[in-house]
N, C-alpha and C. Protein backbone atom coordinates (compact mmCIF):
# COMPACT_ATOMS: atom_id res chain seq x y z
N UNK A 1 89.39 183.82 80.62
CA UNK A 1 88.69 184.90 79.97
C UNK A 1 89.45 185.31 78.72
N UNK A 2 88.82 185.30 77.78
CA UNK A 2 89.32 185.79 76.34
C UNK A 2 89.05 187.10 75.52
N UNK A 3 89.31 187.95 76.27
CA UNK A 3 89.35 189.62 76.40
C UNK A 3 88.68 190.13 74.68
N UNK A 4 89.46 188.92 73.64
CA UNK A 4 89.60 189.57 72.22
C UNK A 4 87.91 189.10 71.90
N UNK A 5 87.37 188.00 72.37
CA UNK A 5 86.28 187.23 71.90
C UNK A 5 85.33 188.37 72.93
N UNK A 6 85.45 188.74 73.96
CA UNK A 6 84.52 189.62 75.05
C UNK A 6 84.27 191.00 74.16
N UNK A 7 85.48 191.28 73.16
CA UNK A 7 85.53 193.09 72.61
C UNK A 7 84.37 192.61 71.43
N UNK A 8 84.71 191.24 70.60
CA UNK A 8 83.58 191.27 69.37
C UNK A 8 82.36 190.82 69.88
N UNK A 9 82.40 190.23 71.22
CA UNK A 9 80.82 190.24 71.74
C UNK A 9 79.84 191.65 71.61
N UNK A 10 80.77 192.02 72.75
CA UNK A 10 80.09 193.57 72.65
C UNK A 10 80.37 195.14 71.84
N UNK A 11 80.63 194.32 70.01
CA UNK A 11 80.69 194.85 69.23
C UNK A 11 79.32 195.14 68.77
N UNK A 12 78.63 194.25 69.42
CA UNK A 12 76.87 194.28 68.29
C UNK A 12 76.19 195.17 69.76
N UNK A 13 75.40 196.08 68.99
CA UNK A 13 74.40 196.96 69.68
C UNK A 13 73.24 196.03 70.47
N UNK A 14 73.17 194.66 69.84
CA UNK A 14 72.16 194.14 70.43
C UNK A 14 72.24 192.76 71.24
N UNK A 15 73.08 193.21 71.48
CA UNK A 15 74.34 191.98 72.13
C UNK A 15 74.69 192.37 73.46
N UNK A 16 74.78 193.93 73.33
CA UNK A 16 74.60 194.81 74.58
C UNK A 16 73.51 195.10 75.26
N UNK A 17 72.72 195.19 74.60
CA UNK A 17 71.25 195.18 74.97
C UNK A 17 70.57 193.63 75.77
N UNK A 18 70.88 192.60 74.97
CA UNK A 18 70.53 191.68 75.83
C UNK A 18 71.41 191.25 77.01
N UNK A 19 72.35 191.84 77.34
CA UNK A 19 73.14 191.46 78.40
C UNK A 19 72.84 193.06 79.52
N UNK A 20 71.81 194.05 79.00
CA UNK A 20 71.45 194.68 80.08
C UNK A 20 70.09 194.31 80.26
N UNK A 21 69.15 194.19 79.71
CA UNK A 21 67.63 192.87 79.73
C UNK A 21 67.95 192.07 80.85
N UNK A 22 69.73 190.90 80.71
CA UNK A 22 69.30 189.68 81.83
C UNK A 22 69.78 190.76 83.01
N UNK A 23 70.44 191.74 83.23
CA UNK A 23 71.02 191.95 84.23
C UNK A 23 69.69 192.51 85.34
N UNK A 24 68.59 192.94 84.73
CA UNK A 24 67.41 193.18 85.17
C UNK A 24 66.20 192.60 84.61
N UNK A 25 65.94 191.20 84.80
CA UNK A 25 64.92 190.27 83.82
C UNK A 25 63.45 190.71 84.59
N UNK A 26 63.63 190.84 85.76
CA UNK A 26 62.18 191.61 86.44
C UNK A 26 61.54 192.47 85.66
N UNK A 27 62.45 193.15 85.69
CA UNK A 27 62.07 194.43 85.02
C UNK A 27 61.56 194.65 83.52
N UNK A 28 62.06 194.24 82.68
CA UNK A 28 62.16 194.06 81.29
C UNK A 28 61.35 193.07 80.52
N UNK A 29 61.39 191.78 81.31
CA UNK A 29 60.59 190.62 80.69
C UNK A 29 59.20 190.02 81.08
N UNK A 30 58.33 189.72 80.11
CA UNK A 30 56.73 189.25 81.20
C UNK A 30 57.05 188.18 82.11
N UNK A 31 57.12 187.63 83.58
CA UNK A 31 57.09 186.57 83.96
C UNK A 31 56.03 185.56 83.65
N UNK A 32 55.12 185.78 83.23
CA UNK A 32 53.97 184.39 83.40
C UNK A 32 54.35 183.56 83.62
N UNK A 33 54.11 182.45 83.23
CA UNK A 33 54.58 181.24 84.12
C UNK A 33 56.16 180.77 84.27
N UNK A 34 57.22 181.73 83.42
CA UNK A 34 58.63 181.34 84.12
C UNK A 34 58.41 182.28 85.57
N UNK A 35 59.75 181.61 86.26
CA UNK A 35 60.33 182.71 87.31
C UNK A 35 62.01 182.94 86.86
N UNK A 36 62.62 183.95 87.41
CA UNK A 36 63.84 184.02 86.43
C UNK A 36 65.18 183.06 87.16
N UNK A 37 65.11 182.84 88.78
CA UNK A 37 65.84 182.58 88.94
C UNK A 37 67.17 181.23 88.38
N UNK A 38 66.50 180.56 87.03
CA UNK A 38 67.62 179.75 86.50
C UNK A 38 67.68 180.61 85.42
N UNK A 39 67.32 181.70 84.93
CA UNK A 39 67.91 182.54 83.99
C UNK A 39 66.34 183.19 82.95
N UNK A 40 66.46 183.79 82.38
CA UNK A 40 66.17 183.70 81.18
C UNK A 40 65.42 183.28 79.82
N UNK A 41 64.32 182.91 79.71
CA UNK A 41 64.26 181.49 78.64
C UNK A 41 64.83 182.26 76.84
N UNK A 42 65.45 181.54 76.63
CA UNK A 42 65.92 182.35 75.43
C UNK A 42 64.56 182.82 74.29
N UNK A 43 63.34 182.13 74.25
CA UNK A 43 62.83 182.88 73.31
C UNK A 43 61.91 184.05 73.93
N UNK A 44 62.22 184.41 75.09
CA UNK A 44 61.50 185.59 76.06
C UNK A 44 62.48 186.36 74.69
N UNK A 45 64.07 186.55 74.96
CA UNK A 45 64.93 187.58 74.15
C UNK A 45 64.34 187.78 72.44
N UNK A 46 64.43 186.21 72.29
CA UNK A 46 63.87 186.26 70.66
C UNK A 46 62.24 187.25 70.67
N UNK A 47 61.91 187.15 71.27
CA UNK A 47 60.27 187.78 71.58
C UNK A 47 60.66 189.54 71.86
N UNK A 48 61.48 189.58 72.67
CA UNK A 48 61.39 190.94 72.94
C UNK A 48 62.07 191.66 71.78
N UNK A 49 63.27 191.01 71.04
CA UNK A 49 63.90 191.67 70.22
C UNK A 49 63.40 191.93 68.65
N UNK A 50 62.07 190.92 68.39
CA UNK A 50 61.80 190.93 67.31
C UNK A 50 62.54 190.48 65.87
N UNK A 51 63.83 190.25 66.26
CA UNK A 51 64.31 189.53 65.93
C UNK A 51 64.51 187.89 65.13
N UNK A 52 64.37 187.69 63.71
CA UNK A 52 64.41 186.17 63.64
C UNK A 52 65.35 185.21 65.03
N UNK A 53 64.24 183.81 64.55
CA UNK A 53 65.38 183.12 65.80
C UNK A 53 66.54 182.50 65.27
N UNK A 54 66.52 182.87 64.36
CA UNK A 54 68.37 182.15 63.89
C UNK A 54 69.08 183.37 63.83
N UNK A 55 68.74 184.72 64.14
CA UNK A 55 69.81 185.25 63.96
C UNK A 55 69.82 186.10 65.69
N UNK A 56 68.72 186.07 66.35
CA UNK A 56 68.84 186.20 68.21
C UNK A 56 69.92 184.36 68.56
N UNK A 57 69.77 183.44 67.51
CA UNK A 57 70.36 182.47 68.25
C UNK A 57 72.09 182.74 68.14
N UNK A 58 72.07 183.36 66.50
CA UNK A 58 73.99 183.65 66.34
C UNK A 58 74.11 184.57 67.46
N UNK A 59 73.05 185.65 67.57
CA UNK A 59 73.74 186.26 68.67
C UNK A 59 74.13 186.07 70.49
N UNK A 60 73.28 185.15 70.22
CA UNK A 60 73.31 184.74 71.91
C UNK A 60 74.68 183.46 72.04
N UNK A 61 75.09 182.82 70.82
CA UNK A 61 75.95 182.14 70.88
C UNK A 61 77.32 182.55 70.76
N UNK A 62 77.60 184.16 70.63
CA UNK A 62 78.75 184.70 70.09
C UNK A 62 79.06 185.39 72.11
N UNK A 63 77.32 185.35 72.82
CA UNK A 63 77.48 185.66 73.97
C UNK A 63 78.47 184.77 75.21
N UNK A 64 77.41 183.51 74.50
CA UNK A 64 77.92 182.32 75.64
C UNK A 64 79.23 181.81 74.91
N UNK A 65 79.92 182.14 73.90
CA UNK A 65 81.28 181.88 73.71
C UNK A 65 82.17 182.35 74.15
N UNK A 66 81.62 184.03 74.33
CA UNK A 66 82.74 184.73 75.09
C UNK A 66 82.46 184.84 76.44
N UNK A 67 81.78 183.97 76.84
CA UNK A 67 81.91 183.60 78.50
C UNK A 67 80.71 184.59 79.16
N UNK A 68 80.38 185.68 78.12
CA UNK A 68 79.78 186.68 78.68
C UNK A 68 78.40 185.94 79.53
N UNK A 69 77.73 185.15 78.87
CA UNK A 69 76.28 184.54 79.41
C UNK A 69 76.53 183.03 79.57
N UNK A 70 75.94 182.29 80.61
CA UNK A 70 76.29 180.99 80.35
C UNK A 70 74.47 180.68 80.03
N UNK A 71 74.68 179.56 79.27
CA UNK A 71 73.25 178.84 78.61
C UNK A 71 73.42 177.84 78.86
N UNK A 72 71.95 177.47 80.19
CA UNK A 72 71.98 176.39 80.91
C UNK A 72 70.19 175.66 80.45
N UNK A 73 70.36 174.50 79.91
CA UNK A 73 69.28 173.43 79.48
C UNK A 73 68.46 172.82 80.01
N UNK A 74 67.30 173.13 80.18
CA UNK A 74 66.62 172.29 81.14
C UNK A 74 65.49 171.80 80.53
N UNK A 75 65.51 170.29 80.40
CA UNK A 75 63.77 170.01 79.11
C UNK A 75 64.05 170.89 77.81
N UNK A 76 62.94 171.26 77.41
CA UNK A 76 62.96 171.86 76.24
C UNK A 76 63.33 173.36 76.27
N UNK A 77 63.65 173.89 77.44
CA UNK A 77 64.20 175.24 77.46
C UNK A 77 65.22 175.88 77.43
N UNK A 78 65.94 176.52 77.33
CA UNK A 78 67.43 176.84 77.47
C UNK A 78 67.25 178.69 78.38
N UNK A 79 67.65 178.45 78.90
CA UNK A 79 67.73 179.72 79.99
C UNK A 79 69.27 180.37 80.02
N UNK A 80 69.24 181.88 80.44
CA UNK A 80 70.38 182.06 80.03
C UNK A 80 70.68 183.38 81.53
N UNK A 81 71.38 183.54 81.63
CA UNK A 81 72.22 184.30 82.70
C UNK A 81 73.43 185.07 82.29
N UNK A 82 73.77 185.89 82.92
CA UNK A 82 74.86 186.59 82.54
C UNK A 82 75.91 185.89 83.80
N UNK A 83 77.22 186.09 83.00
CA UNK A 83 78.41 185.51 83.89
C UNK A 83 78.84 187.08 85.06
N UNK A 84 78.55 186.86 86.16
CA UNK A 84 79.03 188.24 86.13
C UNK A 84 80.62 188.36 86.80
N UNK A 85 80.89 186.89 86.73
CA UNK A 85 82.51 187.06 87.54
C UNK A 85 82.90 187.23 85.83
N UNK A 86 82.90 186.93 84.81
CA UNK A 86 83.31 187.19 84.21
C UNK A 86 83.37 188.66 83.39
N UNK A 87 81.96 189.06 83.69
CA UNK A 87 82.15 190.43 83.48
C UNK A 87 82.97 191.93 84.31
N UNK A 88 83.07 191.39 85.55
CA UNK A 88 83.40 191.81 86.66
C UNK A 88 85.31 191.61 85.99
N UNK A 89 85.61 190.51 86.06
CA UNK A 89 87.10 190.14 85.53
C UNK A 89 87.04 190.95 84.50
N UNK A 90 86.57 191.48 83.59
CA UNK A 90 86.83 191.84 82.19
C UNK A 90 86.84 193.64 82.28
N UNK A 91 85.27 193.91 83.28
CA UNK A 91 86.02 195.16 83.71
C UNK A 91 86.87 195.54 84.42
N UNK A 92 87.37 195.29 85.63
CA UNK A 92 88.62 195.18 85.88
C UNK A 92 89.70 195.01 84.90
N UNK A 93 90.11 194.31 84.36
CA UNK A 93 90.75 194.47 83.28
C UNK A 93 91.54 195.64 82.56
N UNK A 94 89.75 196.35 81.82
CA UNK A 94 89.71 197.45 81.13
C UNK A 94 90.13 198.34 81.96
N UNK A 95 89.66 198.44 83.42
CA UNK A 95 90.27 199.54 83.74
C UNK A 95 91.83 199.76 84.56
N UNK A 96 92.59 198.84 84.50
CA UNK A 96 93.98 198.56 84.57
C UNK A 96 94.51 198.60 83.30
N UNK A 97 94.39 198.06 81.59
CA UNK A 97 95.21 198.42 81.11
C UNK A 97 94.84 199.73 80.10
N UNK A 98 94.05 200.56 80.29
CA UNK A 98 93.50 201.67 79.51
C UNK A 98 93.48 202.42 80.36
């Protein structure tokens, strides 16, 4: 876990936002014909955020760098999940050295 790359993840307002979206994808996203359990499909996020997709893609890649989301490929889709041992490790963390 790379604590410094996890702080500029969740430097962006909307970086935070999509990592509370996957933590409840029921809730937040239309299912039609996905189901969520391999994650996510990344342009559900591009869709909800309104967002161009080259710049929902820098952001989802600054995610899965810092371990925060892993982005898993399947066919033409890319689905995405949140890490949560890694988030779990990272709060812990924060709240031992602060």
């Amino acid at each position: 876990m790379n604590a410094n790359l996890i702080h500029k993840a969740l430097a962006s307002p909307f970086r935070r936002d999509v990592l509370a979206w996957l933590r409840t994808p029921n809730e937040v996203f239309v299912q039609g014909h996905f189901d969520f359990r391999h994650g996510v499909p990344a342009h559900l996020i591009g869709e909800r955020s309104g967002l161009s997709q080259s710049t929902v893609s820098a952001h989802l890649a600054r995610l899965v760098e810092a371990q925060l989301v892993v982005s898993t490929r399947m066919g033409q889709w890319t689905f995405l999940t949140r890490n949560e041992d890694v988030i779990r490790a990272f709060a812990e963390q924060i709240c031992l050295r602060l």
